[in-house]
N, C-alpha and C. Protein backbone atom coordinates (compact mmCIF):
# COMPACT_ATOMS: atom_id res chain seq x y z
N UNK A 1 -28.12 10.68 -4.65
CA UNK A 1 -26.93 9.88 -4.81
C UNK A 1 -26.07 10.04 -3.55
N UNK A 2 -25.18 8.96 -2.72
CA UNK A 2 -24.94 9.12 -1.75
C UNK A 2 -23.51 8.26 -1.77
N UNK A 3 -22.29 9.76 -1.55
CA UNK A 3 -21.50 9.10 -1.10
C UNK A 3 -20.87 8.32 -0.66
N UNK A 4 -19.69 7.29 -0.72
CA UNK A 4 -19.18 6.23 0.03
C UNK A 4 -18.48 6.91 0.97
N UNK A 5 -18.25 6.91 2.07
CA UNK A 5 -17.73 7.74 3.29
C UNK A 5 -15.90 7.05 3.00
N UNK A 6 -15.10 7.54 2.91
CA UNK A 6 -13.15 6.92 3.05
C UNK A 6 -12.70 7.90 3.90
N UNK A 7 -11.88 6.65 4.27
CA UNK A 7 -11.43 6.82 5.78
C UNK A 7 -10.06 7.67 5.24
N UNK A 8 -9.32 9.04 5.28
CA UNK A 8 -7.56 9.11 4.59
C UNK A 8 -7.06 9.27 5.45
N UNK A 9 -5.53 9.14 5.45
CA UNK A 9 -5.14 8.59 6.25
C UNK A 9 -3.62 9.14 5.69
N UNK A 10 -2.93 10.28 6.53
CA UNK A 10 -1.62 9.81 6.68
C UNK A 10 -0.32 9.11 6.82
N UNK A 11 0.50 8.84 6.14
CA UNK A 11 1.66 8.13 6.04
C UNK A 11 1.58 7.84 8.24
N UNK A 12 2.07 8.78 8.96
CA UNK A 12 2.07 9.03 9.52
C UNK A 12 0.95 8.21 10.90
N UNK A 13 -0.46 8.80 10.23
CA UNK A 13 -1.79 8.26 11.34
C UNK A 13 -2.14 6.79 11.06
N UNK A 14 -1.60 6.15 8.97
CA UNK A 14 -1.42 4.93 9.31
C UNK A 14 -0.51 3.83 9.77
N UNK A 15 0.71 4.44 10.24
CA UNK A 15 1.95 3.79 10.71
C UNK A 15 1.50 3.11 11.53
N UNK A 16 0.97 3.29 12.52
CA UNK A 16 0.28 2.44 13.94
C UNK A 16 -0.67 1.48 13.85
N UNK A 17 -1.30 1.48 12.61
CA UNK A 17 -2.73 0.64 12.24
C UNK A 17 -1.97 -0.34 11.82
N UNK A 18 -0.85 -0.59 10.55
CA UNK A 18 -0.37 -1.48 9.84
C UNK A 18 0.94 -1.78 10.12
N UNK A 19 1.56 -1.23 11.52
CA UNK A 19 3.14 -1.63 12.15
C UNK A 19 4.31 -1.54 11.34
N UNK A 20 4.30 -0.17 10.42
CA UNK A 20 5.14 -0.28 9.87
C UNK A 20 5.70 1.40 9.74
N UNK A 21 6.91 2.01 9.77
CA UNK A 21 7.31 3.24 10.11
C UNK A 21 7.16 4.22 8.95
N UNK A 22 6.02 5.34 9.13
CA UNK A 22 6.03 6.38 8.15
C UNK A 22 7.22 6.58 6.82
N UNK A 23 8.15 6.08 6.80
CA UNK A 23 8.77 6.67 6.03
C UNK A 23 9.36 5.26 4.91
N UNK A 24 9.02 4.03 5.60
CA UNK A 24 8.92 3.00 5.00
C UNK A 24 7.42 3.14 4.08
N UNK A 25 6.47 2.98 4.62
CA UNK A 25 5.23 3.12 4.03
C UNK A 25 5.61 4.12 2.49
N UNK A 26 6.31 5.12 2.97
CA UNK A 26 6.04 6.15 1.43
C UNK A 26 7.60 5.84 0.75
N UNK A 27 8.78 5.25 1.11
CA UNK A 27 9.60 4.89 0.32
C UNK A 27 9.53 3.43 -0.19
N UNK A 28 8.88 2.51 0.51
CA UNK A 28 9.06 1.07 -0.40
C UNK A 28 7.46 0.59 -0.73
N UNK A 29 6.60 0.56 0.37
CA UNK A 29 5.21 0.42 0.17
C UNK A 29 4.47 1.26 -1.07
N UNK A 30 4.61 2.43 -1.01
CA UNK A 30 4.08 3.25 -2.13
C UNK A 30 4.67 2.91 -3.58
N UNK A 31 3.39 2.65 -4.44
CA UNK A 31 3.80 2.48 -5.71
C UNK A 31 4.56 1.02 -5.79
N UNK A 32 4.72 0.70 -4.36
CA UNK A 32 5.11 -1.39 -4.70
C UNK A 32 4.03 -2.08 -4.47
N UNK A 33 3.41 -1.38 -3.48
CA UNK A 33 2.09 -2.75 -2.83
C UNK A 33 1.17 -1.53 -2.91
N UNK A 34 1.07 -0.29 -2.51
CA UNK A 34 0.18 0.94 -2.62
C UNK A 34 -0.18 1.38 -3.63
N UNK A 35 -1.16 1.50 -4.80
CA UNK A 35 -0.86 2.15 -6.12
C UNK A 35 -1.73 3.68 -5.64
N UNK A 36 -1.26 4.72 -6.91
CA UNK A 36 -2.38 6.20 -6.87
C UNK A 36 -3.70 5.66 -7.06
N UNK A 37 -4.38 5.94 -7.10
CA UNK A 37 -5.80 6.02 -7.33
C UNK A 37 -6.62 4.81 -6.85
N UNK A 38 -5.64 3.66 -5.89
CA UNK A 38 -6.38 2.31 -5.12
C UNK A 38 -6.17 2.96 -3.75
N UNK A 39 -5.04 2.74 -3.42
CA UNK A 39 -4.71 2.86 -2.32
C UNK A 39 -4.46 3.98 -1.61
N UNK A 40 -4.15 5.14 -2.64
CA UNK A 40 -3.63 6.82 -2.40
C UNK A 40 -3.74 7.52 -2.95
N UNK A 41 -4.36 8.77 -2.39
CA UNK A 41 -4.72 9.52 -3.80
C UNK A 41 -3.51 10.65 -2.98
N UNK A 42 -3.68 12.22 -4.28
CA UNK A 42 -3.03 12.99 -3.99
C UNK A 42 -4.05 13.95 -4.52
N UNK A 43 -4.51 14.71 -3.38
CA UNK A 43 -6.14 15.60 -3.92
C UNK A 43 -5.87 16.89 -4.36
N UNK A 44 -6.53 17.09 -4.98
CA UNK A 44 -6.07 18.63 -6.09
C UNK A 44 -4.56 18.66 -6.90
N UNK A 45 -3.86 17.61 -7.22
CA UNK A 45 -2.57 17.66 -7.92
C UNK A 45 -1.50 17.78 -6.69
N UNK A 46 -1.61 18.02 -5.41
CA UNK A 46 -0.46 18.47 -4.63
C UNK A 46 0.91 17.48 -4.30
N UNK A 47 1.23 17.98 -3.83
CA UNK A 47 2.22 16.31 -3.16
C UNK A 47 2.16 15.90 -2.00
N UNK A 48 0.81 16.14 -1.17
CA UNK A 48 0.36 15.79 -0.02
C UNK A 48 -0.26 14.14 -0.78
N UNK A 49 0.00 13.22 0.44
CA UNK A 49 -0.52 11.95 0.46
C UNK A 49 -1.62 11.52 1.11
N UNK A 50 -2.59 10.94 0.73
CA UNK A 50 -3.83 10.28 1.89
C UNK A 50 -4.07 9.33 1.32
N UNK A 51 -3.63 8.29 2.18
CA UNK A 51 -3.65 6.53 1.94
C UNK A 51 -5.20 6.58 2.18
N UNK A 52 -6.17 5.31 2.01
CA UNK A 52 -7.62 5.06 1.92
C UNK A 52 -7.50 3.98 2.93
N UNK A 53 -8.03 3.78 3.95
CA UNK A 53 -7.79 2.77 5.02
C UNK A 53 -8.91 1.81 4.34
N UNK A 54 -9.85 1.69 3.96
CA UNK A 54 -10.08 0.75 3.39
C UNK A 54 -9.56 -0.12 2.51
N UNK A 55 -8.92 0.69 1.62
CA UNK A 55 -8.07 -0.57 0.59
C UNK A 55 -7.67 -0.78 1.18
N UNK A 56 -6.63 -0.34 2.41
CA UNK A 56 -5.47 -0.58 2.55
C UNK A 56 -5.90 -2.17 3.31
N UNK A 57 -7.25 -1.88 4.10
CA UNK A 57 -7.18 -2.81 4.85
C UNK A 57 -7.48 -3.98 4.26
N UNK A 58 -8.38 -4.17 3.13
CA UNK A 58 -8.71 -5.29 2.20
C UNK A 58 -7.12 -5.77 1.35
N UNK A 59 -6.11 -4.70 1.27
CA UNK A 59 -5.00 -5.42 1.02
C UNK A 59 -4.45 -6.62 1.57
N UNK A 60 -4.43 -6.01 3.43
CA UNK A 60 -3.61 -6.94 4.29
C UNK A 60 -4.61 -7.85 4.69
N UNK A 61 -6.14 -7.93 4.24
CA UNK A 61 -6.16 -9.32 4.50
C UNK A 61 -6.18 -9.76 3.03
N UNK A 62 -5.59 -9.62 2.51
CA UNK A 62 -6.32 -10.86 0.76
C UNK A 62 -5.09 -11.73 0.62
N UNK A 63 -5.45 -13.33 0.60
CA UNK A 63 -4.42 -13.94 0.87
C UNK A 63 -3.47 -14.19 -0.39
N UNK A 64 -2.46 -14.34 -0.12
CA UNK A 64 -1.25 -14.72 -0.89
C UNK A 64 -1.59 -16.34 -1.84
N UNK A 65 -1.51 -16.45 -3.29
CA UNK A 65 -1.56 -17.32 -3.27
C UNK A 65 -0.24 -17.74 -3.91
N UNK A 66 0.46 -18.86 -2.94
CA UNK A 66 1.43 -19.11 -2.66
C UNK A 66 1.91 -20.08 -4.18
N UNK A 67 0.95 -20.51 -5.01
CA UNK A 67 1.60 -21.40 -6.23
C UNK A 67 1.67 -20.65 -7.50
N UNK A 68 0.73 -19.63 -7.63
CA UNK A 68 1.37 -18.20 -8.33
C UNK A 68 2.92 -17.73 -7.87
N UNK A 69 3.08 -17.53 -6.76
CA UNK A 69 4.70 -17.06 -6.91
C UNK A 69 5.57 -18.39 -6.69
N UNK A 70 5.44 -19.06 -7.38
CA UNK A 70 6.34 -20.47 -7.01
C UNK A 70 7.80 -20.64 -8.21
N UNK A 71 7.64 -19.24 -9.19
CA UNK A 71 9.34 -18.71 -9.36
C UNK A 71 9.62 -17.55 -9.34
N UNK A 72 9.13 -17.21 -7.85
CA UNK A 72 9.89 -16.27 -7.33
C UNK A 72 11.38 -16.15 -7.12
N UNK A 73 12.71 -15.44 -7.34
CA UNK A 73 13.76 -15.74 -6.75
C UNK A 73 13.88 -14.35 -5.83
N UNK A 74 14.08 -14.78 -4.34
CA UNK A 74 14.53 -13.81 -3.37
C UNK A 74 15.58 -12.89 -4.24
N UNK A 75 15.81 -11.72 -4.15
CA UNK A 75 17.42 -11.32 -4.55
C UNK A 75 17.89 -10.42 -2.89
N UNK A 76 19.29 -10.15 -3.20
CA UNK A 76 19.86 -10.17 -2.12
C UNK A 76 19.30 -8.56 -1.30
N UNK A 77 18.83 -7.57 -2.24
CA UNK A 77 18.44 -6.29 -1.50
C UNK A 77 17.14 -6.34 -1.18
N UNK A 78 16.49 -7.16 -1.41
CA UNK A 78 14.84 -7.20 -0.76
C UNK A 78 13.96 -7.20 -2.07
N UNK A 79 14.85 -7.22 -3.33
CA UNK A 79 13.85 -7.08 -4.36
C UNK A 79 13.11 -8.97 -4.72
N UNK A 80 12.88 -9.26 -5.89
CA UNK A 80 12.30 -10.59 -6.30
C UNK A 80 12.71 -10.74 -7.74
N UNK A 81 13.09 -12.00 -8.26
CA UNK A 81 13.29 -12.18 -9.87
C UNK A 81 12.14 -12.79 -10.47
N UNK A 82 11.30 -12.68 -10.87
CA UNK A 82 10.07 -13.25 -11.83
C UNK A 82 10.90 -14.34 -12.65
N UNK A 83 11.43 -15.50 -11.91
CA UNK A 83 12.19 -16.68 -12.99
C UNK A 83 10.77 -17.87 -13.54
C-alpha cells in the first residue's frame, strides 16, 4: 500500500505561494475558505498548523460559479448576506 506524498506547509512558507500575509491566512482564510481536515490539519492534537498545498492549490483554481452567488449582499466589514 503506498502512500500519497502532501506537500505541509506553513502559514508562513505558504504566504509567498498564494500572495497573501501569514497572519491573514490563519485569521480570516482559516476555517472561511481553509477547513481542518481539507485544507489543514493539526498533527498529534497540537496547535501547530500545516496547510496541504495541494488542496490548497485545487482551491485557487476551482472556478467560482458566479449564478450560485447571485444573492449575495456585500456587507460593509468584508463579510456577505446569503439574501
Amino acid at each position: 500500500m503506498s502512500l500519497q506524498q502532501k506537500t505541509l506547509l506553513t502559514a508562513k512558507e505558504l504566504s509567498p505561494l498564494i500572495k497573501f500575509n501569514p497572519d491573514y491566512i490563519n485569521s480570516k482564510l482559516k476555517d472561511k475558505v481553509f477547513f481542518e481536515g481539507i485544507h489543514y490539519i493539526r498533527p498529534f492534537g497540537c496547535r501547530k498548523i500545516f496547510y496541504v498545498w495541494e488542496q490548497i492549490e485545487k482551491e485557487l483554481y476551482q472556478q467560482t460559479n458566479y449564478q450560485a452567488q447571485k444573492f449575495i449582499i456585500p456587507m460593509a466589514k468584508g463579510g456577505v448576506c446569503h439574501g
